[in-house]
Every structure is written in C-alpha cells, then in structure tokens.
C-alpha atoms as a PDB file:
ATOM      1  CA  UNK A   1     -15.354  18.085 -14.779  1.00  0.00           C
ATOM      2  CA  UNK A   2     -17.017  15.026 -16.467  1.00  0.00           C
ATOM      3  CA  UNK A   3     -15.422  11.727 -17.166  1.00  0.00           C
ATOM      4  CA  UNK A   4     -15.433  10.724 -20.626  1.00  0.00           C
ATOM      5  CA  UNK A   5     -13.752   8.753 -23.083  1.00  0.00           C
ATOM      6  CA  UNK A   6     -13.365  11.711 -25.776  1.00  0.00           C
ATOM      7  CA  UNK A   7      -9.534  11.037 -25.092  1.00  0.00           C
ATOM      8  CA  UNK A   8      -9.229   7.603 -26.032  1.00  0.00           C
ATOM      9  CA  UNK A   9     -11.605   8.365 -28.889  1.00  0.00           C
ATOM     10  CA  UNK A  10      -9.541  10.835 -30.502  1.00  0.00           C
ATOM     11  CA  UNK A  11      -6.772   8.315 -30.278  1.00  0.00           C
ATOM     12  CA  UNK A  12      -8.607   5.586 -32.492  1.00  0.00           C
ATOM     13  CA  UNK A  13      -9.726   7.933 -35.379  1.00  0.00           C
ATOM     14  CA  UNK A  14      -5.985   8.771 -35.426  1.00  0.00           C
ATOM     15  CA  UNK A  15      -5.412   4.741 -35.425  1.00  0.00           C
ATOM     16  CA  UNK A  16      -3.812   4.990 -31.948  1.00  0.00           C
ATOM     17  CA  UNK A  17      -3.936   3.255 -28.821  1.00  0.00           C
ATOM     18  CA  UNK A  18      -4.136   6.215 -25.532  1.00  0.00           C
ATOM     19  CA  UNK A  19      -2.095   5.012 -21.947  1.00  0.00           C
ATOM     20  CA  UNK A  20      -3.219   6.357 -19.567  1.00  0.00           C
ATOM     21  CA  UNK A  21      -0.771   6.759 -16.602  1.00  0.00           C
ATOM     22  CA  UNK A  22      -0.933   8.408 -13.654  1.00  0.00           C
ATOM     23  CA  UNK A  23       0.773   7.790 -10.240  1.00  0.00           C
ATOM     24  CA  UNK A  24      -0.076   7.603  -6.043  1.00  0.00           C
ATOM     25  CA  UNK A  25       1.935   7.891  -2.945  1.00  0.00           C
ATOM     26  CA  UNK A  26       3.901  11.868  -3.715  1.00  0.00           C
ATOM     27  CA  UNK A  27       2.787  12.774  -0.109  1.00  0.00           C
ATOM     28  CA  UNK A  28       3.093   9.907   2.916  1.00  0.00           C
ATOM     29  CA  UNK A  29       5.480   9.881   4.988  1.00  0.00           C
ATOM     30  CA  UNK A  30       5.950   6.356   4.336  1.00  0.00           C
ATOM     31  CA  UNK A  31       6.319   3.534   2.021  1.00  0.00           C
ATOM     32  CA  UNK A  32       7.326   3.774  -1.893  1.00  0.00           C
ATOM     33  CA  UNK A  33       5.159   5.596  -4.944  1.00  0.00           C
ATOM     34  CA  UNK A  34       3.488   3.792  -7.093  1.00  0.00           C
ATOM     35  CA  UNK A  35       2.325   4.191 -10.662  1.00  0.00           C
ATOM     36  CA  UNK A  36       0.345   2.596 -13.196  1.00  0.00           C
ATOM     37  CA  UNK A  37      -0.477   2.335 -16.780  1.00  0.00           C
ATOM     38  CA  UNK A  38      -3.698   1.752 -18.253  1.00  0.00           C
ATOM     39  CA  UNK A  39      -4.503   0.845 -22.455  1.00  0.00           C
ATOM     40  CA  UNK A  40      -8.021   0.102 -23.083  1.00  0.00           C
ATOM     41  CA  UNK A  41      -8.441  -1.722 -26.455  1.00  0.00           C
ATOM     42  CA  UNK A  42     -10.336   0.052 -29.017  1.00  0.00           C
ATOM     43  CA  UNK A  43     -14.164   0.953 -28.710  1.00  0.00           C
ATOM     44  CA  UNK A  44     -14.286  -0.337 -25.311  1.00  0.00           C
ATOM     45  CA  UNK A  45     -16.945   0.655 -23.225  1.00  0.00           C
ATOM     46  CA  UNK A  46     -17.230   2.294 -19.697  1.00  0.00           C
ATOM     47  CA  UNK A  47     -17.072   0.713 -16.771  1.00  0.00           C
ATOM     48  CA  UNK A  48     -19.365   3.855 -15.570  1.00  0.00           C
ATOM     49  CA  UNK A  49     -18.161   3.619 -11.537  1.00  0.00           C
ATOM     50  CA  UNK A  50     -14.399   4.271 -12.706  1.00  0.00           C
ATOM     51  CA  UNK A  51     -13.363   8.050 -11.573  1.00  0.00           C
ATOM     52  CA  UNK A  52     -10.876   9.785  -9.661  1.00  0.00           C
ATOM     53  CA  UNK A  53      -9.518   7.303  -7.172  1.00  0.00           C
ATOM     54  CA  UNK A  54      -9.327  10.267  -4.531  1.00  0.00           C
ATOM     55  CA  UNK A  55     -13.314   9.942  -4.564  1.00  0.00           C
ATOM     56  CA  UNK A  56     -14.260   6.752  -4.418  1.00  0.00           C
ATOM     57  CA  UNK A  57     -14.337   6.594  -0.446  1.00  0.00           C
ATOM     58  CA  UNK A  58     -14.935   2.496   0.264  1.00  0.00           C
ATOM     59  CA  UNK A  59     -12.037   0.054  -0.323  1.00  0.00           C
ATOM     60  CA  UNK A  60     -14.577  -2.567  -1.571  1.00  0.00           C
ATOM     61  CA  UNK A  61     -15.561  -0.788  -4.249  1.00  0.00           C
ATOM     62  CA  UNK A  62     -12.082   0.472  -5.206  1.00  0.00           C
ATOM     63  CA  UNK A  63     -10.820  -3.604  -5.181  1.00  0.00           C
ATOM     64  CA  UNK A  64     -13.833  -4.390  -7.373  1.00  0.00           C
ATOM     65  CA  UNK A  65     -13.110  -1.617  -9.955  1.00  0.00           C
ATOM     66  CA  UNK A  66      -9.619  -2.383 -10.137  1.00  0.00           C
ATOM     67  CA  UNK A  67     -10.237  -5.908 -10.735  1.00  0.00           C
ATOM     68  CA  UNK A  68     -12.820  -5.031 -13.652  1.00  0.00           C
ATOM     69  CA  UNK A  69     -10.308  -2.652 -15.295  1.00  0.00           C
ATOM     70  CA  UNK A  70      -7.366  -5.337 -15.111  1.00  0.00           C
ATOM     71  CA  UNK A  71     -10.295  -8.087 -16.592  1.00  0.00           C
ATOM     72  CA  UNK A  72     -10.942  -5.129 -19.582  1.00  0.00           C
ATOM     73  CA  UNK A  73      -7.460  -3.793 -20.291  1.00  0.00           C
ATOM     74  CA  UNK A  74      -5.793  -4.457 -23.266  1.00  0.00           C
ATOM     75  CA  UNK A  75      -2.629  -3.939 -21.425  1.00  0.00           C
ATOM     76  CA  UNK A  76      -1.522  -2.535 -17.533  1.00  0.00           C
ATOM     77  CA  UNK A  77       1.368  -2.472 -15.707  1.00  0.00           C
ATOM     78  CA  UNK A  78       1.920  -1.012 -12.127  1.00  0.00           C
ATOM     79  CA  UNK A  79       5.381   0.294 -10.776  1.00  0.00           C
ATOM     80  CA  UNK A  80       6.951   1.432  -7.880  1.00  0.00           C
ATOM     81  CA  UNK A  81      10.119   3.605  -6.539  1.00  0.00           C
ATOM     82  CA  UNK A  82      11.071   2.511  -3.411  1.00  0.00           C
ATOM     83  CA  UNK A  83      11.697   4.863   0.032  1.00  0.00           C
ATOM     84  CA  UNK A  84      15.687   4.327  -0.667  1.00  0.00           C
ATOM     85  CA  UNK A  85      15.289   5.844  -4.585  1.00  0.00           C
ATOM     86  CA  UNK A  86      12.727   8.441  -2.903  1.00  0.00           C
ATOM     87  CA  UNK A  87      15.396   9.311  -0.331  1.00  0.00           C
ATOM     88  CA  UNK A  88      18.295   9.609  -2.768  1.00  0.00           C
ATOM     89  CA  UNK A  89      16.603  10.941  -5.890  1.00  0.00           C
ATOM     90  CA  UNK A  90      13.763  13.620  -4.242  1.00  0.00           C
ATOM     91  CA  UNK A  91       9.984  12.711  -4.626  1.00  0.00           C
ATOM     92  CA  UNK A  92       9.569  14.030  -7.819  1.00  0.00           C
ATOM     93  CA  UNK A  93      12.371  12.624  -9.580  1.00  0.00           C
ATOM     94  CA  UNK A  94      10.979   9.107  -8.106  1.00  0.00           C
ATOM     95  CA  UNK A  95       7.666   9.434  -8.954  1.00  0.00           C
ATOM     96  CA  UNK A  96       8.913  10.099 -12.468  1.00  0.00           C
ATOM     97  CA  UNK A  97      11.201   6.731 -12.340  1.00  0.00           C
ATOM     98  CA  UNK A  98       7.848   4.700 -11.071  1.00  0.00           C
ATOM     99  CA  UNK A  99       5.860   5.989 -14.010  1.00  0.00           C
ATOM    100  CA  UNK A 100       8.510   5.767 -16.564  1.00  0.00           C
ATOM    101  CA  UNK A 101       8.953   1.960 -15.088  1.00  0.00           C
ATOM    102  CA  UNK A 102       4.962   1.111 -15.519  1.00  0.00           C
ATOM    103  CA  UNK A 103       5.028   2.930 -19.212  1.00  0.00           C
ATOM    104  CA  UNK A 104       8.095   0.556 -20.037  1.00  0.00           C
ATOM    105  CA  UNK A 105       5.938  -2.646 -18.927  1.00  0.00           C
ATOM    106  CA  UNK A 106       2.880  -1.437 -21.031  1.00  0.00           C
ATOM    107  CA  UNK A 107       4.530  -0.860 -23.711  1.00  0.00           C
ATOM    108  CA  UNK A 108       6.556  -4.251 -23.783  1.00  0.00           C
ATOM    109  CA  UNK A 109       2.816  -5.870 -24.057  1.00  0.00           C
ATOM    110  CA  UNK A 110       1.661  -3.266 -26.757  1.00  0.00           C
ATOM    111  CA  UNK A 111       4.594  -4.448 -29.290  1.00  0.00           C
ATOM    112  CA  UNK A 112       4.474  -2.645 -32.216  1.00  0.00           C
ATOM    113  CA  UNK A 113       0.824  -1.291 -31.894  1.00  0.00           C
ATOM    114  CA  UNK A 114       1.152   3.050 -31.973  1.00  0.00           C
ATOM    115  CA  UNK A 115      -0.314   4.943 -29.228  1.00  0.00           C
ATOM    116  CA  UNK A 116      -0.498   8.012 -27.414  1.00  0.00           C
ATOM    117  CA  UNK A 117       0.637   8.738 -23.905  1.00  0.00           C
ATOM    118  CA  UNK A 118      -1.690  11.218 -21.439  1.00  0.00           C
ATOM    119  CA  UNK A 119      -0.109  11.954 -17.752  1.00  0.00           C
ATOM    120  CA  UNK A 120      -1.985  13.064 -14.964  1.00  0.00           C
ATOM    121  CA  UNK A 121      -0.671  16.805 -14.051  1.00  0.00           C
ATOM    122  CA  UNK A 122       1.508  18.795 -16.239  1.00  0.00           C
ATOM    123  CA  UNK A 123       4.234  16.939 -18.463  1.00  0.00           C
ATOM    124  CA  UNK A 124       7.021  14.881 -16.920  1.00  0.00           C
ATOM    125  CA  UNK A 125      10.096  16.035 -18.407  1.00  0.00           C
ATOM    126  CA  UNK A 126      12.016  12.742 -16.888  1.00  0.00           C
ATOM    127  CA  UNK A 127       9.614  10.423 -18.556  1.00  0.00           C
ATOM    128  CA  UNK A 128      11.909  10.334 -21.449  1.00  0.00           C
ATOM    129  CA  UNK A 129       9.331  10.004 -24.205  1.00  0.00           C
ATOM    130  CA  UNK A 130       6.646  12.205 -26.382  1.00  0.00           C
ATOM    131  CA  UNK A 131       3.615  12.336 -23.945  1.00  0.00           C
ATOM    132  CA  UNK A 132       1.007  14.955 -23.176  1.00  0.00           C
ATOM    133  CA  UNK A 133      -0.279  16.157 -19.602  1.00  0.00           C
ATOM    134  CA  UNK A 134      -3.749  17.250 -18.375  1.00  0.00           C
ATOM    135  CA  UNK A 135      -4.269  19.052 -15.731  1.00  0.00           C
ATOM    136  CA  UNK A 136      -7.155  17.160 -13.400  1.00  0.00           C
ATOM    137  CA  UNK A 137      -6.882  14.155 -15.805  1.00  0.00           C
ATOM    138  CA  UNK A 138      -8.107  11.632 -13.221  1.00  0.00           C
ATOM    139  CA  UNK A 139     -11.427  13.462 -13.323  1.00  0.00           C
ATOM    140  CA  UNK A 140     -11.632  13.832 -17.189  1.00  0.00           C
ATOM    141  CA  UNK A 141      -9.804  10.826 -19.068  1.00  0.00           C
ATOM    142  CA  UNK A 142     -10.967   7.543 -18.429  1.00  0.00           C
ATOM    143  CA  UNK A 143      -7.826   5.380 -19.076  1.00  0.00           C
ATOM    144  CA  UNK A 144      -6.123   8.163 -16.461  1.00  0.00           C
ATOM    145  CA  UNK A 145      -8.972   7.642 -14.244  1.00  0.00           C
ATOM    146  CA  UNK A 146      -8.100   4.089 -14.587  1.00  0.00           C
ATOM    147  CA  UNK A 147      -4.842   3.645 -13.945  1.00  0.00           C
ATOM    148  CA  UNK A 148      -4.810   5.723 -10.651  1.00  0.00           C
ATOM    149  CA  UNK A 149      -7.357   3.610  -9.488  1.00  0.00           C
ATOM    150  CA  UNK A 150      -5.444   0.499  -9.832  1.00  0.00           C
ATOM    151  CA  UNK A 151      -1.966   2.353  -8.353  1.00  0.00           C
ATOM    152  CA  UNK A 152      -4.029   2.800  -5.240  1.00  0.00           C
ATOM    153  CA  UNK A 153      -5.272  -0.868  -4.796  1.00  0.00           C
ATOM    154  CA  UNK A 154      -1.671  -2.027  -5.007  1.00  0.00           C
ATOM    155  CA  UNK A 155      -0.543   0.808  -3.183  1.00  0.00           C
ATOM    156  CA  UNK A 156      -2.973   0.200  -0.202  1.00  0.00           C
ATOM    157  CA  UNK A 157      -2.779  -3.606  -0.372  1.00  0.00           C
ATOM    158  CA  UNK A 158       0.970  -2.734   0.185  1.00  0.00           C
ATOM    159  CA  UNK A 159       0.751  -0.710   3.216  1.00  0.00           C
ATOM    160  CA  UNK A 160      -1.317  -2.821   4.660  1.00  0.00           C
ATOM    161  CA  UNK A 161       0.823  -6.114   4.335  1.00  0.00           C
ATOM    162  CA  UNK A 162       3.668  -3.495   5.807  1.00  0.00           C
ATOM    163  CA  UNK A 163       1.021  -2.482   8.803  1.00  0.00           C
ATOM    164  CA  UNK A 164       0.853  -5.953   9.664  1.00  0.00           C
ATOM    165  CA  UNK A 165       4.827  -6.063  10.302  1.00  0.00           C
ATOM    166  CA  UNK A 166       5.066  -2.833  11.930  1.00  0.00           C
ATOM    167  CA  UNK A 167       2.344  -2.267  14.446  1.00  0.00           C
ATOM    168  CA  UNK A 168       0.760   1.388  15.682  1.00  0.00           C
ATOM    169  CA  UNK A 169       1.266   3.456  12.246  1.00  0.00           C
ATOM    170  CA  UNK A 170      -1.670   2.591  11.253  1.00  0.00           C
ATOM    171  CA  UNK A 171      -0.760   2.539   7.614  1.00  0.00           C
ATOM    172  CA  UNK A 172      -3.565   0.003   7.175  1.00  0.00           C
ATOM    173  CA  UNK A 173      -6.085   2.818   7.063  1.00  0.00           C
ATOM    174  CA  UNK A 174      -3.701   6.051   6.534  1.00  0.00           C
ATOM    175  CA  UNK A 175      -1.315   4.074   4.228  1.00  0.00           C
ATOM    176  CA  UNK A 176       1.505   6.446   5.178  1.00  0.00           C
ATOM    177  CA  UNK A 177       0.107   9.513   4.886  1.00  0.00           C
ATOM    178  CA  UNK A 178       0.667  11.621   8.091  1.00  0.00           C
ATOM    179  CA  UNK A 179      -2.535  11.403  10.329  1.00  0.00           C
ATOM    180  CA  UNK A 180      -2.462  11.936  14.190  1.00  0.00           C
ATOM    181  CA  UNK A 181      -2.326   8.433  14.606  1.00  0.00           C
ATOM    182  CA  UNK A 182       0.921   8.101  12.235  1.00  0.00           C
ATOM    183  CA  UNK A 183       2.658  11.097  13.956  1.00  0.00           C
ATOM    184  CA  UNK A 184       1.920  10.383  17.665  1.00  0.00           C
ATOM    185  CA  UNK A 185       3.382   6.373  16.774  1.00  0.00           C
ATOM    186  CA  UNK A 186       6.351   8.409  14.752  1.00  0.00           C
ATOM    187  CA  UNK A 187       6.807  10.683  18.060  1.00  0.00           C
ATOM    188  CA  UNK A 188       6.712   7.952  20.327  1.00  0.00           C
ATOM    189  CA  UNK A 189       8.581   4.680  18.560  1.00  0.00           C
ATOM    190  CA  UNK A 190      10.578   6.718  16.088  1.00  0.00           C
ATOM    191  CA  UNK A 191      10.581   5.526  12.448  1.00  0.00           C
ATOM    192  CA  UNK A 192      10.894   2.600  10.840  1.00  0.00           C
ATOM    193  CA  UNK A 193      13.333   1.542   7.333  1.00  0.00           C
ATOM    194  CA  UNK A 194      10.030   2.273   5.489  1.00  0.00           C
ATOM    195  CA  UNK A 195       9.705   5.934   6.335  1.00  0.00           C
ATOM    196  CA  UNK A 196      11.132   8.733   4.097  1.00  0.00           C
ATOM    197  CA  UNK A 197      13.956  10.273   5.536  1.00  0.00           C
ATOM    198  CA  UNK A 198      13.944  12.904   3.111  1.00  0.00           C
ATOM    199  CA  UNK A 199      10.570  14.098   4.577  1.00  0.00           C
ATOM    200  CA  UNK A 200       9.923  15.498   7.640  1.00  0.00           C
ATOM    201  CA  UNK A 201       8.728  15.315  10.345  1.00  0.00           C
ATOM    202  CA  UNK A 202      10.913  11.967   9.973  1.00  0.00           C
ATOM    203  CA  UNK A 203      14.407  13.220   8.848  1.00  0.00           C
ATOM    204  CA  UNK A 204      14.405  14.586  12.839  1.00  0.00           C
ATOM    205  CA  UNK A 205      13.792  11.431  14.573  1.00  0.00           C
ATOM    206  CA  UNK A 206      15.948   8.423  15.656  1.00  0.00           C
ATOM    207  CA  UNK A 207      15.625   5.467  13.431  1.00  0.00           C
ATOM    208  CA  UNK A 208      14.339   2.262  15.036  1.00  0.00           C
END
C-alpha cells in the first residue's frame, strides 16, 4: 500500500475539505484512548516522512513529524476517553466517543467550510455523522496517516508523565500495552486507578 494524497485530492475537485481521523490506545491495558483529527488546507504538499504511526519506530522522529503536521494543518484536534468511560462504556464504544470528541473540535475551527470525513477501519456507526471508512487507511490516506501520528505523540507523552507517578509499569516505553515488564509489575504490585478493569488480566487483581 502506498501513501498518497489521491484522497484529499478528490475532496478539492469536489470543493471539499477531507478529515482525516483515526484513533490509538484500543489495546493497553492501561491509560485512556486517544484520537485525533487531521484537515490539511487545500493543495498542500507532503510532508514525505508522514506514514503509519505503527512504523515509524524512533520517538524523535515521531515528535518531529507531529510537530510539522500541527505547523501545516489547517485545523487538528486530539481527544481522549478516559479508563472510567472505557470501563463503563466497552472499548469500542469509547474509542468511538474519543473520535467523535476530536471530529467535534475540528469541525468547530472549520466553521462553515464543507468537507469530507475518512476513518481509519470500517465505519463507526457511533460517530453520529456521514463519514466513510478505509480499511488500512493509515497506510494509504495521508490526512489519516496524519492524524494517528499525532494521537500517538500525545498518547505517549501521556503515559509517560503517568510512568513518572507510578513507578515499574514501564508505560514510558510500553505505554500500557501489556509487555512482560507491565504484567510481572501488574502480578506483583497489583493495578493502579489507571488500568482498565474491564480488561484482563487486570479485572482479576486487587486494586492498589
């Protein structure tokens, strides 16, 4: 799959804007989802090291791209739903909330200006709006490619500052996802208020 701006392209000939959304943080075992929402103004041009956010390995270069894209965006917004809404509502339903959240901001700074809406993944019923899904859109659609980049930064940046709280996760290199390290600390100190419940191994164990 090639990254491209054909997407974004087909949107101006219409006379459209395209957000691009797309979301991180479905499957650690800690710490809220996040999502963001990308709008490049019209004719822009590539920043050509933007892709998939699940490939680009060094957390310099991820920083540096997100800063570039927030310098070139017409408009982004980032979201979140927290471990509680997680917890109560299932994953899915909060990682539909978090992207429905960053659309909302977006769109409050696009006013009146039309545009398109392309998810990551199939269609989110819960979104609550006309948009359109694709299916490995991170790796094809710039603006998609975009925005998950950014949700990462802040995600990571977030699980860090939590890291630095609650010692021997290691969330400031796994950022919640369940690595050895993050399941021998879960086995041994139990979790912590920013674990999911709802997920297990951690619905088993003793909360600190």
């Amino acid at each position: 799959m090639t990254l491209s701006l054909a997407r974004e392209r087909r949107a101006w000939s219409a006379g459209r804007l395209l957000v691009g959304l797309d979301e991180v943080g479905r499957g650690p075992l800690a710490g809220p989802v996040v999502a963001a929402a990308v709008v490049f103004p019209r004719d822009t041009v590539r920043i050509r090291a933007v892709r998939d956010s699940k490939t680009v390995a060094r957390r310099a270069e991820r920083d540096a791209l997100a800063a570039e894209i927030a310098r070139r965006a017409l408009a982004l917004a980032v979201a979140a739903a927290s471990v509680p809404e997680i917890d109560r509502l299932n994953i899915r339903v909060a990682t539909a909330l978090a992207m429905r959240r960053a659309l909302a901001r977006v769109r409050a700074r696009l006013a009146a200006l039309d545009h398109d809406v392309l998810v990551d993944g199939l269609p989110v019923p819960e979104l609550g709006c006309a948009h359109e899904g694709l299916v490995g859109g991170d790796a094809t659609c710039y603006s998609v490619a975009a925005a998950g980049l950014v949700a990462k930064v802040v995600r990571d940046r977030l699980m860090a500052r939590l890291a630095r709280r609650h010692a021997g996760y290691g969330w400031e290199t796994n950022a919640g996802y369940g690595t050895a390290q993050h399941l021998e600390a879960l086995g041994r100190v139990g979790p912590s208020r920013h674990h999911r419940r709802s997920f297990a191994p951690v619905g088993q164990l003793p909360l600190l």
